[in-house]
C-alpha atoms as a PDB file:
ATOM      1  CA  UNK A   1     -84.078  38.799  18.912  1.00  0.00           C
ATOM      2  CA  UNK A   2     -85.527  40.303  22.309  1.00  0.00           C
ATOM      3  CA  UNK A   3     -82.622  42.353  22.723  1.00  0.00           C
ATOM      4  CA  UNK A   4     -83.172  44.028  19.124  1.00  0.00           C
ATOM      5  CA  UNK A   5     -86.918  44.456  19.538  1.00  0.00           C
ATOM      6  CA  UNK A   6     -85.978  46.608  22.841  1.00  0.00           C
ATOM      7  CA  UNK A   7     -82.871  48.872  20.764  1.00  0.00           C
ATOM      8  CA  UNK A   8     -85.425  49.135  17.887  1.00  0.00           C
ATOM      9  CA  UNK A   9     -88.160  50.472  20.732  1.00  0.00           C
ATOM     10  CA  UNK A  10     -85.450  52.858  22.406  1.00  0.00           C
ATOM     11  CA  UNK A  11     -84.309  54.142  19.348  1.00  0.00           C
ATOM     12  CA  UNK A  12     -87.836  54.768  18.371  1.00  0.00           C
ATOM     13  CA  UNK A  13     -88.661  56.475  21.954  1.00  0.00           C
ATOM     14  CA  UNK A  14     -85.142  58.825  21.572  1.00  0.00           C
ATOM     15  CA  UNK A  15     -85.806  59.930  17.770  1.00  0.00           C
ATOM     16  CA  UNK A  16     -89.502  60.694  19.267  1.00  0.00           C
ATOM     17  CA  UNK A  17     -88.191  62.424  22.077  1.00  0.00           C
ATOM     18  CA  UNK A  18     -85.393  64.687  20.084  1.00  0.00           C
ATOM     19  CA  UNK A  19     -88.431  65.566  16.961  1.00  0.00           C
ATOM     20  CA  UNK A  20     -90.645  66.549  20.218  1.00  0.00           C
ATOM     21  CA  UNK A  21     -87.665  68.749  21.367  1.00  0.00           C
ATOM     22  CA  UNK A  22     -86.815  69.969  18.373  1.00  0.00           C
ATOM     23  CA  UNK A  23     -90.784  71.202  17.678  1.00  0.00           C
ATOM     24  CA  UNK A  24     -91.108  72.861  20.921  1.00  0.00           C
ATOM     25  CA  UNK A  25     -87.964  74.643  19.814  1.00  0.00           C
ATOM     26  CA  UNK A  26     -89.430  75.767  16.895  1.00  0.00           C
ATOM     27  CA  UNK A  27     -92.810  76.346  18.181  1.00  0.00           C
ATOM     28  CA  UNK A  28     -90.867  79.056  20.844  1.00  0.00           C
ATOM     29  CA  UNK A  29     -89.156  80.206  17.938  1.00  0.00           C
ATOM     30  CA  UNK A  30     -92.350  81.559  16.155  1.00  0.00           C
ATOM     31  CA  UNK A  31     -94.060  82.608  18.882  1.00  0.00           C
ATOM     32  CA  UNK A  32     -90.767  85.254  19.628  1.00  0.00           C
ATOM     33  CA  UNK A  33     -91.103  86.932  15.953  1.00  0.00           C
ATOM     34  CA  UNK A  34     -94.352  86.729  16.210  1.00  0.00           C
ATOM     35  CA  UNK A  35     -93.923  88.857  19.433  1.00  0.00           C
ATOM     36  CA  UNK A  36     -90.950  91.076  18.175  1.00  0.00           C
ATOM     37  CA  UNK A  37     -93.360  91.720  14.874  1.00  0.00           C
ATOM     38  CA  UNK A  38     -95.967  92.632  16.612  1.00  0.00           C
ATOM     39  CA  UNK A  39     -93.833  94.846  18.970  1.00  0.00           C
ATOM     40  CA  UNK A  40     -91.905  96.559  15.766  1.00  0.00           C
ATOM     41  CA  UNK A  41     -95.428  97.359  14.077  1.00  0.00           C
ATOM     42  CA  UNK A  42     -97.110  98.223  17.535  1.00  0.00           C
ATOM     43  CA  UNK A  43     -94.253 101.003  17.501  1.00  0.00           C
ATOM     44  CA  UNK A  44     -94.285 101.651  14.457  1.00  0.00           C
ATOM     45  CA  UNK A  45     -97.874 102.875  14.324  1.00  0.00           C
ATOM     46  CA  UNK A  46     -97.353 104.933  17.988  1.00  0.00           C
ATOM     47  CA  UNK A  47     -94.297 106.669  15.939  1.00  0.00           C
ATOM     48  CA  UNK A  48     -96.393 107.836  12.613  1.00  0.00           C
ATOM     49  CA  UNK A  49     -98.969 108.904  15.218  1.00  0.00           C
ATOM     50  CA  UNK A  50     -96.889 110.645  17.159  1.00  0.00           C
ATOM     51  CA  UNK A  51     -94.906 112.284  14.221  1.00  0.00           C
ATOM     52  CA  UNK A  52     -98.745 113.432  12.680  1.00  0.00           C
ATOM     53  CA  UNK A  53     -99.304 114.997  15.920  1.00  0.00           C
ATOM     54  CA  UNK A  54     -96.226 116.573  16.123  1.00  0.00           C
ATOM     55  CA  UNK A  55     -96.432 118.407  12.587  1.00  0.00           C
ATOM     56  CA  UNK A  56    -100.080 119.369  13.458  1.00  0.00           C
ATOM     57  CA  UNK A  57     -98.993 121.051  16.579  1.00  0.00           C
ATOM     58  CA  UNK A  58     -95.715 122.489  14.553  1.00  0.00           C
ATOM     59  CA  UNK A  59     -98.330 123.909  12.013  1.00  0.00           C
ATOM     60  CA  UNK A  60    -100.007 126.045  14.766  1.00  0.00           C
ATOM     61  CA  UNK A  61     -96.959 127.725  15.555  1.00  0.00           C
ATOM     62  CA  UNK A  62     -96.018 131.101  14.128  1.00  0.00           C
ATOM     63  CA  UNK A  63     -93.965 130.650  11.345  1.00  0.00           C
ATOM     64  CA  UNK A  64     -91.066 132.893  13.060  1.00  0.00           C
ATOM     65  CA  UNK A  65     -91.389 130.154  16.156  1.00  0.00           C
ATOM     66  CA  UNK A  66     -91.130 127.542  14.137  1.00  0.00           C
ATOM     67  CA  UNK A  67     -87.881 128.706  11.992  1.00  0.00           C
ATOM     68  CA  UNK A  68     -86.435 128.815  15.706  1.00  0.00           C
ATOM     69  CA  UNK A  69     -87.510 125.384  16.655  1.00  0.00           C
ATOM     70  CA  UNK A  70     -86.067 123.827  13.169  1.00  0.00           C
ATOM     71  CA  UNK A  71     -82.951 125.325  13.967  1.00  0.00           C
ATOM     72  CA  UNK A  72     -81.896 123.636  16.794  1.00  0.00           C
END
């Protein structure tokens, strides 16, 4: 009986252990797409702003200038 009441324990400890492992796995999991999403909408915004600023400046260009710098 003593020897089952210690493999019932240490089973019990090693199923712990591996649903500890496995949640820390997890929990690293979310916090990297949580990063990458943040990173993808971070640059996303910095692109549109960039791309506004660029067809502002574009629009102060002669319209000669700017047939030249379409072109290439």
């Amino acid at each position: 009986m003593k020897s089952f009441l210690l493999k019932a324990v240490q089973n019990g400890c090693v199923s712990h252990l591996r649903q500890e492992h496995a949640r820390g796995k997890y929990a690293d999991l979310l916090v990297a797409e949580e990063s990458a999403v943040t990173h993808e909408t971070e640059e996303y915004i910095l692109y549109s702003e960039l791309f506004i600023r660029l067809e502002e400046a574009m629009a102060c260009l002669s319209p000669v200038f700017r047939l030249q710098i379409g072109n290439k």
